[in-house]
N, C-alpha and C. Protein backbone atom coordinates (compact mmCIF):
# COMPACT_ATOMS: atom_id res chain seq x y z
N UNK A 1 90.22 143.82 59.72
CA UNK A 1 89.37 143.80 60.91
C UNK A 1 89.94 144.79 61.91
N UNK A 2 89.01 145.73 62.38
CA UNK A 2 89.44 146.80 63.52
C UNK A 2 89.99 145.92 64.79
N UNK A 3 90.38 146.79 65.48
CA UNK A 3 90.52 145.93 67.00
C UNK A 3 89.35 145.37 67.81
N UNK A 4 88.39 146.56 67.54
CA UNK A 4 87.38 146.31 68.35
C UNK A 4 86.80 145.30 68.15
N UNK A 5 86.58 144.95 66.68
CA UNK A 5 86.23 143.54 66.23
C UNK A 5 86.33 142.56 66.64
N UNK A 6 87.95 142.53 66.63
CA UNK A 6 88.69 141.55 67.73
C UNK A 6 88.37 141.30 68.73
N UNK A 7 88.22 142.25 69.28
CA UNK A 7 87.72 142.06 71.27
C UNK A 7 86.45 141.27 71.62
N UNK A 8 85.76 142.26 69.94
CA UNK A 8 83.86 141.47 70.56
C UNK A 8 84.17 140.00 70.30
N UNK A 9 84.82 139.11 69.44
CA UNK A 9 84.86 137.65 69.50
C UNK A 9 85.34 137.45 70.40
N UNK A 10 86.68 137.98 71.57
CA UNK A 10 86.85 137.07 72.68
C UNK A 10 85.88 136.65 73.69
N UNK A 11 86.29 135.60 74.33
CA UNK A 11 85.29 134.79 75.37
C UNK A 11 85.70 135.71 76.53
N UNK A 12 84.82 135.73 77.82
CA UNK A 12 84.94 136.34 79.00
C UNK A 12 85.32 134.68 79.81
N UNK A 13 85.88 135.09 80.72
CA UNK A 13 86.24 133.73 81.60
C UNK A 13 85.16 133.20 81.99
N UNK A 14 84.02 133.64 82.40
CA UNK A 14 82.39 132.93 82.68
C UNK A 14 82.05 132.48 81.26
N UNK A 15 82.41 133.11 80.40
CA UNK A 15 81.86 132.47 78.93
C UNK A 15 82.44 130.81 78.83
N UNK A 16 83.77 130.77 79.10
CA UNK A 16 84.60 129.25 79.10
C UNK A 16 84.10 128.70 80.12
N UNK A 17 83.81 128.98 80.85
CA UNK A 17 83.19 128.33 82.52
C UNK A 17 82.22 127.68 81.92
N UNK A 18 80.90 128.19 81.55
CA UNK A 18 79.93 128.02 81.11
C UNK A 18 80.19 127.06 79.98
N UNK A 19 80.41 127.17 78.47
CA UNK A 19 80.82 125.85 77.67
C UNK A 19 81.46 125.05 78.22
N UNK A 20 82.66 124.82 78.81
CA UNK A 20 83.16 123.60 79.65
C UNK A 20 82.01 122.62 80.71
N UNK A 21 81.22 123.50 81.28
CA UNK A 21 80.13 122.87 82.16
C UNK A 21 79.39 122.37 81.10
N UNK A 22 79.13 122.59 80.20
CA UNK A 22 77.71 122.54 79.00
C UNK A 22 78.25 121.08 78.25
N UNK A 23 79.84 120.85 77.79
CA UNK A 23 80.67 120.06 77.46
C UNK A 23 80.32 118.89 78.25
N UNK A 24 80.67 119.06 79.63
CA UNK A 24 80.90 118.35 80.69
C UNK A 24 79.31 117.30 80.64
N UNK A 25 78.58 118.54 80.96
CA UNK A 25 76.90 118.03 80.91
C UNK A 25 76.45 117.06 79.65
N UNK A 26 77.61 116.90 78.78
CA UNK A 26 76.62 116.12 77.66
C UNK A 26 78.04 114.81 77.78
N UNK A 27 79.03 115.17 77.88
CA UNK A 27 80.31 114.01 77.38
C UNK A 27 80.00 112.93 78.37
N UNK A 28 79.58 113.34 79.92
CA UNK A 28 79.75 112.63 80.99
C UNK A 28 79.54 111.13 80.83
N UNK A 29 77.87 112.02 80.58
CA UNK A 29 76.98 110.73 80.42
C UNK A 29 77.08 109.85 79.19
N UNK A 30 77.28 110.73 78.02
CA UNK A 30 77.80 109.91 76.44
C UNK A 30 78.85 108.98 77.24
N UNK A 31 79.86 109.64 78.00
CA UNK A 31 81.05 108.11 77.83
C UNK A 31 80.41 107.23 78.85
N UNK A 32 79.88 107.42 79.90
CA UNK A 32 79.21 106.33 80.72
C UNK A 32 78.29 105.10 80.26
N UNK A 33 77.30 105.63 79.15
CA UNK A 33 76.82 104.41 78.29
C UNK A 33 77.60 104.20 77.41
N UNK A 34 78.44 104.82 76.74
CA UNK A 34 79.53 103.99 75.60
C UNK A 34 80.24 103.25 76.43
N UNK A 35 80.85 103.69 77.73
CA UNK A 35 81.36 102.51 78.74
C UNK A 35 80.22 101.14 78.97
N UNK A 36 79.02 101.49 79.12
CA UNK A 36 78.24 100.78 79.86
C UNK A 36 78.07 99.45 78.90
N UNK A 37 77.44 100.26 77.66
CA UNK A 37 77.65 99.59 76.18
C UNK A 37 78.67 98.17 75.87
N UNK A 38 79.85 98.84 75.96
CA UNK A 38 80.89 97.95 76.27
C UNK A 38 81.17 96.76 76.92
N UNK A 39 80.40 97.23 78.30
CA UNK A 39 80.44 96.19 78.83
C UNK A 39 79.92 94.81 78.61
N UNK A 40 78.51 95.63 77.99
CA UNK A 40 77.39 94.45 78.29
C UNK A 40 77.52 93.92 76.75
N UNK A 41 78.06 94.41 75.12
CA UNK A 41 78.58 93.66 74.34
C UNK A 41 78.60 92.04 74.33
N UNK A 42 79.81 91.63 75.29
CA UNK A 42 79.86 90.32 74.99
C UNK A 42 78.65 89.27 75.44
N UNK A 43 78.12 89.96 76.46
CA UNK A 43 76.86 89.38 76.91
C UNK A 43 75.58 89.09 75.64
N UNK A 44 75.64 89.92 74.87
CA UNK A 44 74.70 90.22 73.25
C UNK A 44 75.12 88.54 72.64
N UNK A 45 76.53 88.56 72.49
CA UNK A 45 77.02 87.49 71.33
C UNK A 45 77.79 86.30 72.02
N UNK A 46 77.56 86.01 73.44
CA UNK A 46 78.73 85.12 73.73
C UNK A 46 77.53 84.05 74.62
């Protein structure tokens, strides 16, 4: 692989900005109902 090759796969620092926000935008809310989930569990079976 040339160098240049190399270079075109690196990320630009707005590139990581951007997936981390995109990350952020989906995990938030996933762990808030897997938290929420949790909670309300024993309420289902008890």
């Amino acid at each position: 692989m040339s160098s240049t090759a190399a270079q075109e796969n690196t990320w630009s620092p707005l590139q990581w900005v951007g997936a981390v926000v995109a990350w952020l935008w989906v995990v938030v809310p996933f762990g808030y109902g897997l938290y929420q989930l949790l909670i309300k569990i024993p309420a289902l079976f008890g």
